[in-house]
Each structure stands twice: as C-alpha cells, then as structure tokens.
C-alpha atoms as a PDB file:
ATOM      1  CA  UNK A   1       0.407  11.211 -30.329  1.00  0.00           C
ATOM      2  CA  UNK A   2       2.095   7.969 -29.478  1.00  0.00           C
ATOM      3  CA  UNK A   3      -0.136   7.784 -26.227  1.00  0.00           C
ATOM      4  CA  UNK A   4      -2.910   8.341 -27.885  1.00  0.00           C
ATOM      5  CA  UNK A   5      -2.259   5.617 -30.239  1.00  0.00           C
ATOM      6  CA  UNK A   6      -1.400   3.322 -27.693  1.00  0.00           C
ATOM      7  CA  UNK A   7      -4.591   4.345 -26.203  1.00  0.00           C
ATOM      8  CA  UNK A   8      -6.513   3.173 -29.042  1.00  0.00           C
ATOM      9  CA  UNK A   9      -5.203  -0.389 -29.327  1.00  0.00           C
ATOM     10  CA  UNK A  10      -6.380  -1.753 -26.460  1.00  0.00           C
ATOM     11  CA  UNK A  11      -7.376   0.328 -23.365  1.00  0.00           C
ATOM     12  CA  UNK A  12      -9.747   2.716 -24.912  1.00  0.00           C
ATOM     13  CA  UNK A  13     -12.150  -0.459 -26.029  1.00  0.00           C
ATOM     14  CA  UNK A  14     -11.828  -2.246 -22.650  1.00  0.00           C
ATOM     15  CA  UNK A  15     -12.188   0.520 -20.313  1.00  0.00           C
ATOM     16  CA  UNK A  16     -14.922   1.552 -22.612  1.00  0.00           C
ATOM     17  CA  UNK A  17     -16.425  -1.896 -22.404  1.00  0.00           C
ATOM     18  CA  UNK A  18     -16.277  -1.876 -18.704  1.00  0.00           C
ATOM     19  CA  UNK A  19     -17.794   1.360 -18.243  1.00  0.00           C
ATOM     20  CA  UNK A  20     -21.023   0.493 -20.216  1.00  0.00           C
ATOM     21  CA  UNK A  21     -20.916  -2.006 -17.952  1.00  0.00           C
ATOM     22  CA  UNK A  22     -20.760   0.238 -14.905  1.00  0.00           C
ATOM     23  CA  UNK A  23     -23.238   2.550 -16.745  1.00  0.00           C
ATOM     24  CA  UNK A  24     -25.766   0.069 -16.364  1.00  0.00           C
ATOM     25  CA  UNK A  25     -25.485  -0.749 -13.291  1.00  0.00           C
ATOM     26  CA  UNK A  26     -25.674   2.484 -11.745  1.00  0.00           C
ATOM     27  CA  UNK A  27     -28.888   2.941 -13.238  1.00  0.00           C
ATOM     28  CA  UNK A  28     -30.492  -0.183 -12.171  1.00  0.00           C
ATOM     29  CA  UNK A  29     -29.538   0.624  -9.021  1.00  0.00           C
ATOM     30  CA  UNK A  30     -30.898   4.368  -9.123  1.00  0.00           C
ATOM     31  CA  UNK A  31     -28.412   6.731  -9.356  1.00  0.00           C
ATOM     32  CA  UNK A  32     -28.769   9.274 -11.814  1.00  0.00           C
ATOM     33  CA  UNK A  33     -26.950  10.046 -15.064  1.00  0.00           C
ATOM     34  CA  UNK A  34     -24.940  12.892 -13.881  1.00  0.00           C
ATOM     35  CA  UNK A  35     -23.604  11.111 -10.510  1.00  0.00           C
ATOM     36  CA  UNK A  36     -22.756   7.792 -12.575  1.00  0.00           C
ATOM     37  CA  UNK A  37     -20.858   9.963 -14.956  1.00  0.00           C
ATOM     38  CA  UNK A  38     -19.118  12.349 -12.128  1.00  0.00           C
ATOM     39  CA  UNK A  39     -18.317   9.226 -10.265  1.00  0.00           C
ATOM     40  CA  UNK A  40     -16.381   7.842 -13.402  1.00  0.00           C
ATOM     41  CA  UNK A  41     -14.365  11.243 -14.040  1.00  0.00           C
ATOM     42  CA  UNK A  42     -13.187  11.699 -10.378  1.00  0.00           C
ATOM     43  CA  UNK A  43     -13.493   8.437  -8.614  1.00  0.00           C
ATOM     44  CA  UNK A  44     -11.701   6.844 -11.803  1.00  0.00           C
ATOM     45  CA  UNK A  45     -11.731   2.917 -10.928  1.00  0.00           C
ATOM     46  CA  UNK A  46     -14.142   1.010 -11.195  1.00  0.00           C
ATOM     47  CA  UNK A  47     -13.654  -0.801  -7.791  1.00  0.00           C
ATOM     48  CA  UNK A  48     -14.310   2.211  -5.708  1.00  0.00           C
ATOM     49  CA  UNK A  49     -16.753   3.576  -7.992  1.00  0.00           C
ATOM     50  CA  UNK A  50     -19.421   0.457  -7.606  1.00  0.00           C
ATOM     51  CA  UNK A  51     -18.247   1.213  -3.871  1.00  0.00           C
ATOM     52  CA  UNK A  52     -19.550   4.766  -4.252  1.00  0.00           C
ATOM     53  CA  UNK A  53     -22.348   4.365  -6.322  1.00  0.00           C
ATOM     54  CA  UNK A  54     -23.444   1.577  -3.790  1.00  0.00           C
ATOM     55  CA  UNK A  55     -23.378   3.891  -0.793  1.00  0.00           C
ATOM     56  CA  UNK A  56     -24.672   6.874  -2.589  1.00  0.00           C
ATOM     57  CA  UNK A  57     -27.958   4.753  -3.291  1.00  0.00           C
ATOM     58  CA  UNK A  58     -28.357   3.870   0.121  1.00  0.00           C
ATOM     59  CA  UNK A  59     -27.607   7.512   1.585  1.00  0.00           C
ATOM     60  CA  UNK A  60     -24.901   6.404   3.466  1.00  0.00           C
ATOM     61  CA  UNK A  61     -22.913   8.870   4.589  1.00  0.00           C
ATOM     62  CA  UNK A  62     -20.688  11.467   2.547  1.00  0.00           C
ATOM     63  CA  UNK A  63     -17.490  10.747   5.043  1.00  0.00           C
ATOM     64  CA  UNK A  64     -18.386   6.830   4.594  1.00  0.00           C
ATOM     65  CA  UNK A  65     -18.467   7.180   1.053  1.00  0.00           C
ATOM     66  CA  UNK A  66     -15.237   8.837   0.370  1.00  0.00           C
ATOM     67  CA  UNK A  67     -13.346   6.314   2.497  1.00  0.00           C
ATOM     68  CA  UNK A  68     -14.755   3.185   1.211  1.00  0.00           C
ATOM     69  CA  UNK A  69     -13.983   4.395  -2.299  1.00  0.00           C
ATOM     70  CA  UNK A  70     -10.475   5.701  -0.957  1.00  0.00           C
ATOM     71  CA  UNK A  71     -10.026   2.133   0.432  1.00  0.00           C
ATOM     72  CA  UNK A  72     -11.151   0.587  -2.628  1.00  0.00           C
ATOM     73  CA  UNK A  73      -8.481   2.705  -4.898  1.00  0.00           C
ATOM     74  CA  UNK A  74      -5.854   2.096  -2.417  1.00  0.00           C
ATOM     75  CA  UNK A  75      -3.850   0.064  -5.133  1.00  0.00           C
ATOM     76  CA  UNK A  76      -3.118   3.127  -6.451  1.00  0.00           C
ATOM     77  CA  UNK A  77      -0.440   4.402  -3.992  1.00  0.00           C
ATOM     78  CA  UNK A  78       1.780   1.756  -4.533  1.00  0.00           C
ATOM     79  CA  UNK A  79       1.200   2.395  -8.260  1.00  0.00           C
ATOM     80  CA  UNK A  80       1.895   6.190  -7.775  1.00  0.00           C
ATOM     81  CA  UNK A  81       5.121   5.782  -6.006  1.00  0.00           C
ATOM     82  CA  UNK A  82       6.702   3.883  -8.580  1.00  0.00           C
ATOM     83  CA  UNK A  83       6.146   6.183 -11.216  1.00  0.00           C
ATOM     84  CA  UNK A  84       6.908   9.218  -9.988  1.00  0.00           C
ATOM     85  CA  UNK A  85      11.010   8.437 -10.432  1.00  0.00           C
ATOM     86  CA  UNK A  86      10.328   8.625 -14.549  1.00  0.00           C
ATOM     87  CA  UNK A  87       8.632  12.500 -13.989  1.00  0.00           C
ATOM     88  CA  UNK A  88      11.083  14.219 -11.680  1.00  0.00           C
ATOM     89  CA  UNK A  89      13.803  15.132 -14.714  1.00  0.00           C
ATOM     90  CA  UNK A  90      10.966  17.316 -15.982  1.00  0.00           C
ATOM     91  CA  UNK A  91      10.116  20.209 -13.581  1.00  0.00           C
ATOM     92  CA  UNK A  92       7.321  21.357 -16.262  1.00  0.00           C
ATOM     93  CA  UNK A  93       5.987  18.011 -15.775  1.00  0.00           C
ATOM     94  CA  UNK A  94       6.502  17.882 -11.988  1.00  0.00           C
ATOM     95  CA  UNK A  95       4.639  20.575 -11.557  1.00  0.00           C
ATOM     96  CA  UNK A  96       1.420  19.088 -12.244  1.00  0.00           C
ATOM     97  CA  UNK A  97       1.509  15.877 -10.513  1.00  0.00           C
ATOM     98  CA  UNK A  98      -1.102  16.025  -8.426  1.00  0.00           C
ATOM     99  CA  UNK A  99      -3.638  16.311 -11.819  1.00  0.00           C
ATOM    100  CA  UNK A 100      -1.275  13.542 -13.604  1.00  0.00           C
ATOM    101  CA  UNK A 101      -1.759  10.904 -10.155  1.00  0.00           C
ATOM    102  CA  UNK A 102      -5.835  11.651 -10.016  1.00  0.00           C
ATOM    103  CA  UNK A 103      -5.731  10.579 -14.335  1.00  0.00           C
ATOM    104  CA  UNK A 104      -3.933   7.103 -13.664  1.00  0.00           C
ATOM    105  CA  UNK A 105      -5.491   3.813 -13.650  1.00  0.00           C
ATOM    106  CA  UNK A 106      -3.656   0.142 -14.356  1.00  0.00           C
ATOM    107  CA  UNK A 107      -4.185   0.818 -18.287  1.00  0.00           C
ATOM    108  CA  UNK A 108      -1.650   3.962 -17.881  1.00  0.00           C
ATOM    109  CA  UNK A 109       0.264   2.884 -14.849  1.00  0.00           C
ATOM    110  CA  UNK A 110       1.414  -0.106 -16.696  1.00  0.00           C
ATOM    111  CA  UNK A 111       1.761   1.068 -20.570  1.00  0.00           C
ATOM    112  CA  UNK A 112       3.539   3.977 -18.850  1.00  0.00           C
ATOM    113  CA  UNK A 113       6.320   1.929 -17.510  1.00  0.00           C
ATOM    114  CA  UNK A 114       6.677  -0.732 -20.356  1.00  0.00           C
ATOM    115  CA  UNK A 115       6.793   2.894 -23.031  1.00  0.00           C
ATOM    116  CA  UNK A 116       8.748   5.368 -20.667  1.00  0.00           C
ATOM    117  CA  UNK A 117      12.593   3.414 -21.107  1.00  0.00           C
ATOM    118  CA  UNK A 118      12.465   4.173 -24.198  1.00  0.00           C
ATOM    119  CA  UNK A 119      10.669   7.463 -24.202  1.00  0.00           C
ATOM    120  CA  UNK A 120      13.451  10.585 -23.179  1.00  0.00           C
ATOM    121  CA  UNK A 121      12.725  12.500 -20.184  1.00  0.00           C
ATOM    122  CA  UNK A 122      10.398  15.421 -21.746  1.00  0.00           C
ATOM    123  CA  UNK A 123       8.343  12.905 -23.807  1.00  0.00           C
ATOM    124  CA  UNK A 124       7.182  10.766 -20.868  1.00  0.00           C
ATOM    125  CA  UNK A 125       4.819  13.461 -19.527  1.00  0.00           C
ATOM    126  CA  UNK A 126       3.079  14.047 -22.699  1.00  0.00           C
ATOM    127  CA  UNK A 127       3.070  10.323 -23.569  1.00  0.00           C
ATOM    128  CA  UNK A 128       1.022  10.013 -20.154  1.00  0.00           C
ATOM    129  CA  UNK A 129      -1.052  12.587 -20.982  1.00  0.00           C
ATOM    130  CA  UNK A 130      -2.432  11.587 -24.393  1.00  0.00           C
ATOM    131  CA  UNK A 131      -2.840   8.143 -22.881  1.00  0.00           C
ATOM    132  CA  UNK A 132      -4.274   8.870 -19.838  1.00  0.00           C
ATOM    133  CA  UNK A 133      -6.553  11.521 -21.201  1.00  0.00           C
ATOM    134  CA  UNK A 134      -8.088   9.299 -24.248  1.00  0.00           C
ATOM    135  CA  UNK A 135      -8.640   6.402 -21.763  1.00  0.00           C
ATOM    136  CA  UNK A 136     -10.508   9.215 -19.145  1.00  0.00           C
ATOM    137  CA  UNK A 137     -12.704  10.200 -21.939  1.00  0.00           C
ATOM    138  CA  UNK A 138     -13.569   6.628 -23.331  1.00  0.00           C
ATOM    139  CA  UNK A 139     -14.024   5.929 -19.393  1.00  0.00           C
ATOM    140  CA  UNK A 140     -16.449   8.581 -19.349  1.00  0.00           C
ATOM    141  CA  UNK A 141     -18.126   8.028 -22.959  1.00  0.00           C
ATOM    142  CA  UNK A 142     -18.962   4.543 -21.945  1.00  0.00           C
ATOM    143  CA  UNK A 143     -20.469   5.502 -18.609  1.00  0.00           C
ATOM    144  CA  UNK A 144     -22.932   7.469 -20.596  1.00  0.00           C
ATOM    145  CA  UNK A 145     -23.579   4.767 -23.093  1.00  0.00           C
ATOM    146  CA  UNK A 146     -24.388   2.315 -20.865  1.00  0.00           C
ATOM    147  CA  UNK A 147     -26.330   4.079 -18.668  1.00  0.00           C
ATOM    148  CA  UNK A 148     -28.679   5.309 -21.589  1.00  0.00           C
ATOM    149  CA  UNK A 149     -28.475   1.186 -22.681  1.00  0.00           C
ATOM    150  CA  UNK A 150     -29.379   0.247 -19.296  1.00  0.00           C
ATOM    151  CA  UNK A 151     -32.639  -2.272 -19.478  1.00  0.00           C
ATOM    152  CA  UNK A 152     -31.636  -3.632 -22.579  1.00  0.00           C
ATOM    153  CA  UNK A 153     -28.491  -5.353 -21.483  1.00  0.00           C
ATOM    154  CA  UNK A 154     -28.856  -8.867 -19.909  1.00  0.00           C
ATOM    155  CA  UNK A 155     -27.720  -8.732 -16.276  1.00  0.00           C
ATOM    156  CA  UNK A 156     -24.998 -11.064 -17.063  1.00  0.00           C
ATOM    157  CA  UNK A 157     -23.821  -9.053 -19.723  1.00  0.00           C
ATOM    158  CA  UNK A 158     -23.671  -5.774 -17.978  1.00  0.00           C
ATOM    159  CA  UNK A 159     -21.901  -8.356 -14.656  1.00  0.00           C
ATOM    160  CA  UNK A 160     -19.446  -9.637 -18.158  1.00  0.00           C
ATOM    161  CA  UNK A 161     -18.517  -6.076 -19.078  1.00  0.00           C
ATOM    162  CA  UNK A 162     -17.354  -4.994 -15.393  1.00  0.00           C
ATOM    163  CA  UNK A 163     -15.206  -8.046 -15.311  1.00  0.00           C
ATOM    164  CA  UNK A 164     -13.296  -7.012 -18.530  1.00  0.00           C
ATOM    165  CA  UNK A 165     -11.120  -4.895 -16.892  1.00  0.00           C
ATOM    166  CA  UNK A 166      -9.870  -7.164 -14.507  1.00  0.00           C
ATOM    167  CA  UNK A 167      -8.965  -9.768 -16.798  1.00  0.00           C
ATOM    168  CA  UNK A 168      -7.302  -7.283 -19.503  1.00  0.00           C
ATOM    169  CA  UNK A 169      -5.254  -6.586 -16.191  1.00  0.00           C
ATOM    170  CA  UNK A 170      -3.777 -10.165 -15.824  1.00  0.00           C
ATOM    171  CA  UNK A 171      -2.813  -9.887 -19.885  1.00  0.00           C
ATOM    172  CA  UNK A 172      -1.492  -6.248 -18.934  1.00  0.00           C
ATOM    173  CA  UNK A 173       0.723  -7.622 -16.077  1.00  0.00           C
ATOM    174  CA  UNK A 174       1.848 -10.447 -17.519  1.00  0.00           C
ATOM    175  CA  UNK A 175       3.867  -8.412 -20.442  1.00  0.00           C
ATOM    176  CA  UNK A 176       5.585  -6.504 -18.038  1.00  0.00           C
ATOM    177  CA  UNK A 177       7.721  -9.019 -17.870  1.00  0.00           C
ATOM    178  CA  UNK A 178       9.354  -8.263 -14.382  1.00  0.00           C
ATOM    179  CA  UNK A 179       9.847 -11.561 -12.373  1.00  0.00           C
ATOM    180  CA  UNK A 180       7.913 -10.357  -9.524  1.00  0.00           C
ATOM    181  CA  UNK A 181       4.881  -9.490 -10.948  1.00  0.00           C
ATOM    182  CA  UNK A 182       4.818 -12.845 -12.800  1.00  0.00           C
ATOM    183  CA  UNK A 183       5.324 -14.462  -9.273  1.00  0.00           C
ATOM    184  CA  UNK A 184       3.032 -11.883  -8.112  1.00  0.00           C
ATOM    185  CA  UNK A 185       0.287 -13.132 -10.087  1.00  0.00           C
ATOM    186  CA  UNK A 186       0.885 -17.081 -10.478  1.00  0.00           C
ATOM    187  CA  UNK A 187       0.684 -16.813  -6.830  1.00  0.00           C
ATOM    188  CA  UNK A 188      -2.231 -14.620  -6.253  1.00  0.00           C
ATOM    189  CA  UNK A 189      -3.789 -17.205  -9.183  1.00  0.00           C
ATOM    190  CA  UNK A 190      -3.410 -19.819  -6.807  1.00  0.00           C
ATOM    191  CA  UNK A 191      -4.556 -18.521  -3.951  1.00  0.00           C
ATOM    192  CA  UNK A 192      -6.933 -16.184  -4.345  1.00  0.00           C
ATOM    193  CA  UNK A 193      -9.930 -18.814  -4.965  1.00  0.00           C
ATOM    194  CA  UNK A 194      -9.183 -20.538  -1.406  1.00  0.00           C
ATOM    195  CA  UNK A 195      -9.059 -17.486  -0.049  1.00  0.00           C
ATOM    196  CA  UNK A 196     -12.502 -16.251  -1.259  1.00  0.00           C
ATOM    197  CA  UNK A 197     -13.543 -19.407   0.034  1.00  0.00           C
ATOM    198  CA  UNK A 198     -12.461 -18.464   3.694  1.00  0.00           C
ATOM    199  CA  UNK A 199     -13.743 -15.133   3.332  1.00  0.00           C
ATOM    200  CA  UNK A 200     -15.635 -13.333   0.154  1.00  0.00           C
ATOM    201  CA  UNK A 201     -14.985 -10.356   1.876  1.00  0.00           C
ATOM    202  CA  UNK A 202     -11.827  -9.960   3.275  1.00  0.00           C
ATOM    203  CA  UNK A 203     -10.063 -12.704   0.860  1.00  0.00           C
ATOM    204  CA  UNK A 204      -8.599 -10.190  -2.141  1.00  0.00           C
ATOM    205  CA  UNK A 205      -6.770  -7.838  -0.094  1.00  0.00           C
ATOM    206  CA  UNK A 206      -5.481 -10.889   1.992  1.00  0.00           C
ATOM    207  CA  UNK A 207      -4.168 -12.622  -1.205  1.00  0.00           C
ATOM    208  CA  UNK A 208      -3.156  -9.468  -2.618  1.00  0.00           C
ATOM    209  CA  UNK A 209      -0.575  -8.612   0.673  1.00  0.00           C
ATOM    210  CA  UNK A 210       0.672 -12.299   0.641  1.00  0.00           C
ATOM    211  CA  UNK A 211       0.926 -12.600  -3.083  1.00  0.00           C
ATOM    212  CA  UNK A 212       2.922  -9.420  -3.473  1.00  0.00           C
ATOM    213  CA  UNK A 213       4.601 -10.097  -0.522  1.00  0.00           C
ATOM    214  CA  UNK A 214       5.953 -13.253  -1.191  1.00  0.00           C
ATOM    215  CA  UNK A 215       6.738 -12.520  -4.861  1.00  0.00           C
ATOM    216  CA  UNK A 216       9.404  -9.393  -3.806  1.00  0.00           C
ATOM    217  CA  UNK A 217      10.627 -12.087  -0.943  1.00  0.00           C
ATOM    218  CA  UNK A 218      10.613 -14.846  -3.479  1.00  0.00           C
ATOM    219  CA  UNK A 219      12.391 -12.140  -6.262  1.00  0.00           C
ATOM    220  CA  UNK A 220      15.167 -10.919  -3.858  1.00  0.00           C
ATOM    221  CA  UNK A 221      16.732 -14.202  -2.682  1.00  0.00           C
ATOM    222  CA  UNK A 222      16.598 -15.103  -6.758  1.00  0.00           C
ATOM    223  CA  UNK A 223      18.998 -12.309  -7.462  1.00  0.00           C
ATOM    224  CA  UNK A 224      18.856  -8.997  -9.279  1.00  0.00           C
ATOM    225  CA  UNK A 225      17.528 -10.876 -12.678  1.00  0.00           C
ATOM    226  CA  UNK A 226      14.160  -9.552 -13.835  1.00  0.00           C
ATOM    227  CA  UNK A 227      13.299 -10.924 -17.456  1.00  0.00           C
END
C-alpha cells in the first residue's frame, strides 16, 4: 500500500502524461492501437519505445527493432545492478527477479532506493511491486488515451508531454541526494547542449559516459561523504 501511494503522488500523473503523449504519436505515425499499447507494457521506456514504434512503421526489421530498443533501454542495466543488493535477503522475492527487472523504469528505480533504507527486508519487494505495478498500468492507461486523443492534440503538445518524463527525472535525481548523481547531473547540464551541438546523434550517450564518469572520479578523490 505504501507503493501504491507513493505511486500516486507523482509518477502515476507524469508517466501518465507522457504516455498520452506517446499515444499520439504512435498514431500519427500509423501504428495501430494494439502495437502502441503492447509496445508500452513490454518495451516499458519511452526512449526505446519511439525507437520501436519508429522502426515498426517503416518495416524495418524484427532483429533491428529489438536491438535499437535494447540499445535505447540500455540505462537500465546499470539501474538493475544496483538494486538487486536490497532483494537478495528475500529468497521469495529473489525468485522473481527477472518479472521485477522487466517492471522498472527511473520512477521505481529511484523511489525504490530513496524508500527501501527504511523499508525491512520483506517489505521492499512488495513496496516495488505496488509501485511498479500502478505506474505500469497508468503507463499503459495513458497509451490508450492518447492514442484515442490523437488529432486533437497540438503537435507541440503531444512533443510537451513526451518531454515530461525527462524533466520529472532531473527533479527525481536531484533528491537522491548522493553527491555523485548531483555531480552527475550539473555536469551532464553543462555539457550536454555542446555536445548535441557536435553531434545530435551521438551527443547524449557521449555526455552521459563522461558525465557519469567524471562524477564517480570526481566523488572518490572527495572522500566517502555522500549528502
């Protein structure tokens, strides 16, 4: 119950937000309802779901499609590793990792570690799950929405929604309130405009390597200090 509540005060409205958003857009660009909506509940971010809804309207490929929106949820291996720690003193939990990993997104990766110190071991898992499975539904909800809205959105506004997430992320990070991901981000803030610059393409992963890079450098040779 306490996921789900934490669910509600934020997450739920933003990833529901962005996902009209998405909605939208997949239907402008031809896919139908029940692919927009699949690609939502097993894809589950939005980066490499505009990457597979992109590809799937062009016929690219099945094999091309599944790495590009592998490549495009990459983030999410890093994210995985460091959470798995707070699961492994519950083997009921354990257990079902592989379903609890394909639920996450930034929303639960991050309220997840902020919430699971002062959770006890056997309350983390079902504090994931109520939070994870409220935000998959409202994910899914708002795919629907906004693909049945789709035409009487303004293209800016559907473009507005998809960008929600993203900046709710920034917020998100920054109350973390681990050194490195502060540095992480003021750095990344700074560079990832000249970098875009250089290369629209290739410029976020690049700033995302040396931001993150230089922030656990930057973090170590500070000391062990993290607030």
């Amino acid at each position: 119950m306490r996921g789900v509540a934490d669910a509600f005060r934020m997450p739920v409205w933003v990833v529901s937000a962005s996902m009209i958003g998405f909605g939208s857009l997949s239907q402008d660009i031809g896919i139908t309802f029940g692919v927009a909506v699949a690609s939502t509940a097993t894809v589950w971010g939005l980066p490499g779901q505009v990457a597979f809804v992109e590809l799937f309207a062009v016929g690219a490929p099945v094999l091309a499609i599944a790495l590009a929106s592998s490549m495009a949820n990459l983030r999410f291996l890093p994210m995985s590793l460091s959470m798995m720690p707070l699961f492994r003193a519950d083997p009921g939990i354990w257990r079902w990792r592989y379903i609890l990993v394909a639920m996450m997104s930034v929303n639960t990766w991050a309220l997840t570690l902020r919430r699971a110190p002062e959770l006890g071991d056997h309350q983390r898992g079902p504090y994931y799950i109520g939070l994870g499975a409220v935000s998959m539904a409202a994910g899914v909800l708002g795919t629907a929405v906004g693909y049945h809205l789709a035409g009487t959105l303004p293209f800016y506004i559907t473009v507005s929604l998809i960008f929600l997430n993203p900046m709710y992320f920034i917020f998100l990070f920054s109350s973390i309130r681990q050194r490195n991901c502060i540095m992480a981000l003021m750095i990344g803030a700074v560079l990832g405009p000249l970098f875009h610059l250089l290369s629209p393409d290739w410029g976020l992963p690049f700033v995302g390597f040396i931001a993150g890079t230089a922030a656990f450098f930057l973090d170590k040779k500070m000391g062990t200090g993290h607030e």
